[in-house]
C-alpha atoms as a PDB file:
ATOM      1  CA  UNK A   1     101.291 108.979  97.976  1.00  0.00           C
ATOM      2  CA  UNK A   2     103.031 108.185  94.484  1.00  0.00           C
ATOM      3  CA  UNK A   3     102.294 111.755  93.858  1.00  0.00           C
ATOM      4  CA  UNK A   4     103.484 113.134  96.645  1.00  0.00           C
ATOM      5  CA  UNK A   5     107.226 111.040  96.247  1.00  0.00           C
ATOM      6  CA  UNK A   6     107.234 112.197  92.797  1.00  0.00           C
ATOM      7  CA  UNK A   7     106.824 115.996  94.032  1.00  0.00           C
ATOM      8  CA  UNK A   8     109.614 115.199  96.849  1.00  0.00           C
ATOM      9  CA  UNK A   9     112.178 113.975  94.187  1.00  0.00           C
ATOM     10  CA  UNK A  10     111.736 116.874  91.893  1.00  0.00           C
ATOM     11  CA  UNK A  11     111.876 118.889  95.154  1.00  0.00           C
ATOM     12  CA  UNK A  12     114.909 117.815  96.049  1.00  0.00           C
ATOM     13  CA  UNK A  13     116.460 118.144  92.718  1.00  0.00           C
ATOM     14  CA  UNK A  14     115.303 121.864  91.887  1.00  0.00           C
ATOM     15  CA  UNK A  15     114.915 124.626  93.690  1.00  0.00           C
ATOM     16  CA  UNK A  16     111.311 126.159  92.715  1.00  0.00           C
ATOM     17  CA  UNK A  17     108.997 127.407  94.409  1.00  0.00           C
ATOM     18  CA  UNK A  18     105.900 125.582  93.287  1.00  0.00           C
ATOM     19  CA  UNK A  19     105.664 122.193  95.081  1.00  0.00           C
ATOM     20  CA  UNK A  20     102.089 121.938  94.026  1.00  0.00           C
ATOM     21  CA  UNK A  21     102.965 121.634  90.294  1.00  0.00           C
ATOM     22  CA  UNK A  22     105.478 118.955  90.687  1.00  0.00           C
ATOM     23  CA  UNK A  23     102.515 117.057  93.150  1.00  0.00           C
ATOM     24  CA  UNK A  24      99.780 117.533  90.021  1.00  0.00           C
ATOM     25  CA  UNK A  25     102.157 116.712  87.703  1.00  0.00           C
ATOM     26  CA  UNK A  26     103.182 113.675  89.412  1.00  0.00           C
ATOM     27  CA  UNK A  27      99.426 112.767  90.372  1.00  0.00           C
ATOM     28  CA  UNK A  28      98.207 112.947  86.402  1.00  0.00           C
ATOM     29  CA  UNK A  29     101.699 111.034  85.213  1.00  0.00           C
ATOM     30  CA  UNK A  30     101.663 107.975  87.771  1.00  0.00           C
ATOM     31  CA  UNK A  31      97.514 107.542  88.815  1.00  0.00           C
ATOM     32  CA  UNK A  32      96.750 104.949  86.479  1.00  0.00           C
ATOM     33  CA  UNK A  33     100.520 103.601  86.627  1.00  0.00           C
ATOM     34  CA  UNK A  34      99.969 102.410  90.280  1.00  0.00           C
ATOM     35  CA  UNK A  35      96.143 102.132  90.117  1.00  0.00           C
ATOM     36  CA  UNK A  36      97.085  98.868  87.669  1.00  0.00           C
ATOM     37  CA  UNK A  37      99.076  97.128  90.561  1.00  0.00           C
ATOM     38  CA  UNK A  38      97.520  98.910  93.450  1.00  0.00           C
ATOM     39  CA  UNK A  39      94.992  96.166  94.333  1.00  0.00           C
ATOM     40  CA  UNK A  40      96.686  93.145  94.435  1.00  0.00           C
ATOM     41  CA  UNK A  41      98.401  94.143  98.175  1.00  0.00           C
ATOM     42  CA  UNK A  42      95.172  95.600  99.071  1.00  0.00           C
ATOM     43  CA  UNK A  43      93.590  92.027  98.205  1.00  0.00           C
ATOM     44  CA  UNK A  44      96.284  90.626  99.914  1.00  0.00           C
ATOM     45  CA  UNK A  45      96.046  92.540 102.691  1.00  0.00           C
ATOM     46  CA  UNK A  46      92.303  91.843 102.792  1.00  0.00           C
ATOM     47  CA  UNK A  47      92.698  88.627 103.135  1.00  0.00           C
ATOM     48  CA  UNK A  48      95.188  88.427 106.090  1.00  0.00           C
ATOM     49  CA  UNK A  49      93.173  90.804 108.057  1.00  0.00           C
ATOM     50  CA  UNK A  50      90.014  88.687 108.147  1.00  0.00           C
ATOM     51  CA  UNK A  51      92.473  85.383 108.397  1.00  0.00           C
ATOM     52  CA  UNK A  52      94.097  87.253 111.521  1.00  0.00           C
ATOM     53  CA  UNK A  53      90.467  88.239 112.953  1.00  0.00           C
ATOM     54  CA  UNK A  54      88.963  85.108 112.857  1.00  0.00           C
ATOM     55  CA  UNK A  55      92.109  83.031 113.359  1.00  0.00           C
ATOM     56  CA  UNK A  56      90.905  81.803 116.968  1.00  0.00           C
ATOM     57  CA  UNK A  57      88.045  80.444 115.400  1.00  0.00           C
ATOM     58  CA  UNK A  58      89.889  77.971 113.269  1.00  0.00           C
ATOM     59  CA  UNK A  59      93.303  77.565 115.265  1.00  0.00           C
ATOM     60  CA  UNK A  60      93.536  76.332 118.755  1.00  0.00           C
ATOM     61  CA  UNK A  61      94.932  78.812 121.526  1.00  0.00           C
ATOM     62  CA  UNK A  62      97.752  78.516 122.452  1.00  0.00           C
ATOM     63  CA  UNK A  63     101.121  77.683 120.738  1.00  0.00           C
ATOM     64  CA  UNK A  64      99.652  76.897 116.948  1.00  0.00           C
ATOM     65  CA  UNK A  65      97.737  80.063 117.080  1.00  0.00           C
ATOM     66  CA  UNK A  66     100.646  82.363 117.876  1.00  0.00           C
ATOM     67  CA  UNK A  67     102.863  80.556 114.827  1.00  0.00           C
ATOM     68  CA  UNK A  68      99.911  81.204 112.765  1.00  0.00           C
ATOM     69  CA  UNK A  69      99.218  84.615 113.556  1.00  0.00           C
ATOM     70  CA  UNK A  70     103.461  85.290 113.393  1.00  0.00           C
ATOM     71  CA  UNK A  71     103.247  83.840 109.898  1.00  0.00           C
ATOM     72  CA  UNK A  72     100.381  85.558 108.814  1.00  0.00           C
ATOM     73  CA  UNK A  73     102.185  89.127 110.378  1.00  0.00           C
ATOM     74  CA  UNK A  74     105.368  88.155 108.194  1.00  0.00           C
ATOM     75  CA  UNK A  75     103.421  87.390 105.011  1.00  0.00           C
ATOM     76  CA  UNK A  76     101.608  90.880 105.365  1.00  0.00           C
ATOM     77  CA  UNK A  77     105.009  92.842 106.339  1.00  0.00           C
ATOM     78  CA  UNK A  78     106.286  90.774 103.186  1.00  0.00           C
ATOM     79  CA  UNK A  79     103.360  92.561 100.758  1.00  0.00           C
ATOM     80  CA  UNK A  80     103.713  96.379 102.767  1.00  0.00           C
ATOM     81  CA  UNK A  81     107.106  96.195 102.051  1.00  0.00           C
ATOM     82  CA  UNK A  82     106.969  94.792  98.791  1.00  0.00           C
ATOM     83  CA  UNK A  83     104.650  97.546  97.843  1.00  0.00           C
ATOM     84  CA  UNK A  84     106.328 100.211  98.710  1.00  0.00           C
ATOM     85  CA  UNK A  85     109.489  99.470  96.384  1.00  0.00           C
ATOM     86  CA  UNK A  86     106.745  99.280  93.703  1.00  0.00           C
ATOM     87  CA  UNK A  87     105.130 102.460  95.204  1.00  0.00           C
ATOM     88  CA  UNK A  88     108.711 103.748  94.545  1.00  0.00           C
ATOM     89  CA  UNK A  89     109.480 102.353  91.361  1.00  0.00           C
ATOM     90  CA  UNK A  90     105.692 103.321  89.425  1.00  0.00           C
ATOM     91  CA  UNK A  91     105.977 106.979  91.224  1.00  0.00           C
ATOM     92  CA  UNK A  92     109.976 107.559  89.765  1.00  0.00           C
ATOM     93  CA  UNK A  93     110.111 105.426  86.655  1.00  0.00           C
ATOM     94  CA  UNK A  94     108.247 104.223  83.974  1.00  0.00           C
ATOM     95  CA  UNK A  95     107.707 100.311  83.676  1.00  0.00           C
ATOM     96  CA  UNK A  96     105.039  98.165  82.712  1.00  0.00           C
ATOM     97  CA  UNK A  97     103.043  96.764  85.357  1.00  0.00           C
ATOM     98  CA  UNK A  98     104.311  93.767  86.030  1.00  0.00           C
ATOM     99  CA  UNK A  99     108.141  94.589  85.809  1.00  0.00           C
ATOM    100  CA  UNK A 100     107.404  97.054  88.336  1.00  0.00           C
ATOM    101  CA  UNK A 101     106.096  94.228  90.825  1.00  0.00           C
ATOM    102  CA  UNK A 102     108.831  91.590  89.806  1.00  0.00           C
ATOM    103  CA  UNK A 103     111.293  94.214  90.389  1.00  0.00           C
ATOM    104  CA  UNK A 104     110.017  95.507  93.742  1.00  0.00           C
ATOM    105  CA  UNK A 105     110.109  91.589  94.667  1.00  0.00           C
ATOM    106  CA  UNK A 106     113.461  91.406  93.497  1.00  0.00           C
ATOM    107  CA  UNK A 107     114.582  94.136  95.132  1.00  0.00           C
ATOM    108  CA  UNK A 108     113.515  92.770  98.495  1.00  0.00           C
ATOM    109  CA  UNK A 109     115.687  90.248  98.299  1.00  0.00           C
ATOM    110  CA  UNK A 110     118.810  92.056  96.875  1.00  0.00           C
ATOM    111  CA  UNK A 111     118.697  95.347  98.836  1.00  0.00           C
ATOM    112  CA  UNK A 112     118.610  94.455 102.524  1.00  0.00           C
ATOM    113  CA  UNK A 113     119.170  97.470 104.050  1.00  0.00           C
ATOM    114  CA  UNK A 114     116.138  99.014 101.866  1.00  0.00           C
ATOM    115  CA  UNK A 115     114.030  95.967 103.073  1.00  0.00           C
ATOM    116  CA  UNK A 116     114.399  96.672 106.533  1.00  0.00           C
ATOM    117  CA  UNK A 117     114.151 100.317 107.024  1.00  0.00           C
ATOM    118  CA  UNK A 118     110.710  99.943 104.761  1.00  0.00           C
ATOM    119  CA  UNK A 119     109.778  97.489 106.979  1.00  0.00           C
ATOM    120  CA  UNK A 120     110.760  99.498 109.843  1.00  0.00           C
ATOM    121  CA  UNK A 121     108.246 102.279 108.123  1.00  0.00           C
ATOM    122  CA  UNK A 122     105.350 100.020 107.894  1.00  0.00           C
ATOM    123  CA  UNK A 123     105.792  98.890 111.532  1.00  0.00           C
ATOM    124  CA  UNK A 124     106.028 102.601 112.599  1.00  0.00           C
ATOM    125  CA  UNK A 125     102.995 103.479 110.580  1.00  0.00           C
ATOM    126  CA  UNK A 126     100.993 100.636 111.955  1.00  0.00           C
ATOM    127  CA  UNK A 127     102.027 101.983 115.978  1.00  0.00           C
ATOM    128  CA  UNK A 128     100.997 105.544 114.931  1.00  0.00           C
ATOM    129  CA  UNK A 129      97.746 103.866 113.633  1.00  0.00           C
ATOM    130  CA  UNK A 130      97.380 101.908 116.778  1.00  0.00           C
ATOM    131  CA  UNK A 131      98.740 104.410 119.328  1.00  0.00           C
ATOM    132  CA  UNK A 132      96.444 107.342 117.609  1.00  0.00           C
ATOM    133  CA  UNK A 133      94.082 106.824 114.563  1.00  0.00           C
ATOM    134  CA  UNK A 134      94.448 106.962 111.183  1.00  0.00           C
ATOM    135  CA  UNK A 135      94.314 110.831 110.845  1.00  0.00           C
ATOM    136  CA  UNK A 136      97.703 110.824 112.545  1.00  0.00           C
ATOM    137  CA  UNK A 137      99.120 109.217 109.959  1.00  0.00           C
ATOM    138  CA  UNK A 138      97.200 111.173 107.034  1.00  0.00           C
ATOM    139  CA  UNK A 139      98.823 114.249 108.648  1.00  0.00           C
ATOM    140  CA  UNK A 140     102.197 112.513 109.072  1.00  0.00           C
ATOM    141  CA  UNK A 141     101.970 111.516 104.866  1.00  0.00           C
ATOM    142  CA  UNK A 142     104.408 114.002 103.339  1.00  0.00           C
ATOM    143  CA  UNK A 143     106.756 113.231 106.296  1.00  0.00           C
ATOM    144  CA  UNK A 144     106.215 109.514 105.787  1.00  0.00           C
ATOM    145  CA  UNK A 145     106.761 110.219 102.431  1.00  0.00           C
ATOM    146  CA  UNK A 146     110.023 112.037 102.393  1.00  0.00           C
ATOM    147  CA  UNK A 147     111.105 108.730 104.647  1.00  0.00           C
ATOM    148  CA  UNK A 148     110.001 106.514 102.231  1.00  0.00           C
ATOM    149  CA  UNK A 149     111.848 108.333  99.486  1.00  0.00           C
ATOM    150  CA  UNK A 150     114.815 108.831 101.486  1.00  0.00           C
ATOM    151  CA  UNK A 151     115.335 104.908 102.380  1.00  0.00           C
ATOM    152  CA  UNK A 152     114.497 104.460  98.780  1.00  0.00           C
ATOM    153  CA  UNK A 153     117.878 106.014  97.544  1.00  0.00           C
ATOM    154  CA  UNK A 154     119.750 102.673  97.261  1.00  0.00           C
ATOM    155  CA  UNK A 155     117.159 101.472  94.930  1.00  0.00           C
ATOM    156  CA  UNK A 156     116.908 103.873  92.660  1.00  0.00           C
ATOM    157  CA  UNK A 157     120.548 104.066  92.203  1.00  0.00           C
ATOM    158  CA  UNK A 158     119.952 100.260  91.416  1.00  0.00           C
ATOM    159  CA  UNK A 159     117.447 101.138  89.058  1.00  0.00           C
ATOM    160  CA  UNK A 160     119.401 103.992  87.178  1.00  0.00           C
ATOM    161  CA  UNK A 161     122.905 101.484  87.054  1.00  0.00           C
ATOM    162  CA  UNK A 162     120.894  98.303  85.748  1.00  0.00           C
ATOM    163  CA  UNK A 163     117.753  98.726  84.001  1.00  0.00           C
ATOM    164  CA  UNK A 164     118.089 102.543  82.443  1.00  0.00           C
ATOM    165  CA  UNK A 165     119.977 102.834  79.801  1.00  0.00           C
END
């Protein structure tokens, strides 16, 4: 995915005819970048899943067990989102690892409107998950990804005004 949002940007700023130079390009530049930071939301996520699957076991039904299992939903919306402004920031820019995670955190909180339309991408890639399988969204990725970049825009022109010189 990080190489496939680097390919879109320098897409979008050339016109060439070789998007699968720009994709290798940005696969050898930003793999170990985002492998660093990669598996702390997948931990996170990890956990939450199995907290969410055996969450009737612990909770009682009713009320307690739907504010539970609403928290637990925020908290993991909380990490997608939070990773994709780092997915952003490791594919586009070169930071160490973790300025790239307490600037994607950051950014949650100061860019609103790129909060909620990532979080508005996570939700819509967990329905096409749910609604089809996961293939549907491995053949949706470059479209996803285009989105991603797209709703990215304010925070990258954050990025450029305050932290590149």
């Amino acid at each position: 995915m990080s190489a496939v949002l680097f390919a879109w940007r320098v897409s979008t700023a050339e016109e060439h005819l070789a998007p699968a130079r720009s994709f290798w390009r940005g696969y050898r530049l930003n793999a170990v970048s985002t492998l660093r930071w990669w598996w702390l939301p997948l931990v996170v996520a990890g956990i939450l899943g199995v907290n969410v699957a055996f969450l009737d076991a612990v909770i009682p039904s009713g009320l307690p067990l739907l504010v539970f299992g609403a928290a637990q939903a925020a908290v993991f919306l909380l990490t997608a989102v939070t990773a994709l402004h780092a997915l952003v920031i490791s594919s586009l820019y070169n930071f160490r690892t973790r300025d790239i995670l307490r600037l994607a955190l950051r950014l949650v909180r100061s860019s609103p409107r790129a909060t909620i339309g990532a979080a508005a991408i996570v939700i819509t890639s967990a329905g096409i998950v749910g609604a089809g399988s996961e293939i549907a969204l491995f053949a949706l990725g470059s479209i996803m990804a285009a989105m991603v970049l797209q709703n990215a825009h304010t925070l990258t022109i954050d990025i450029e005004e305050k932290y590149i010189a």
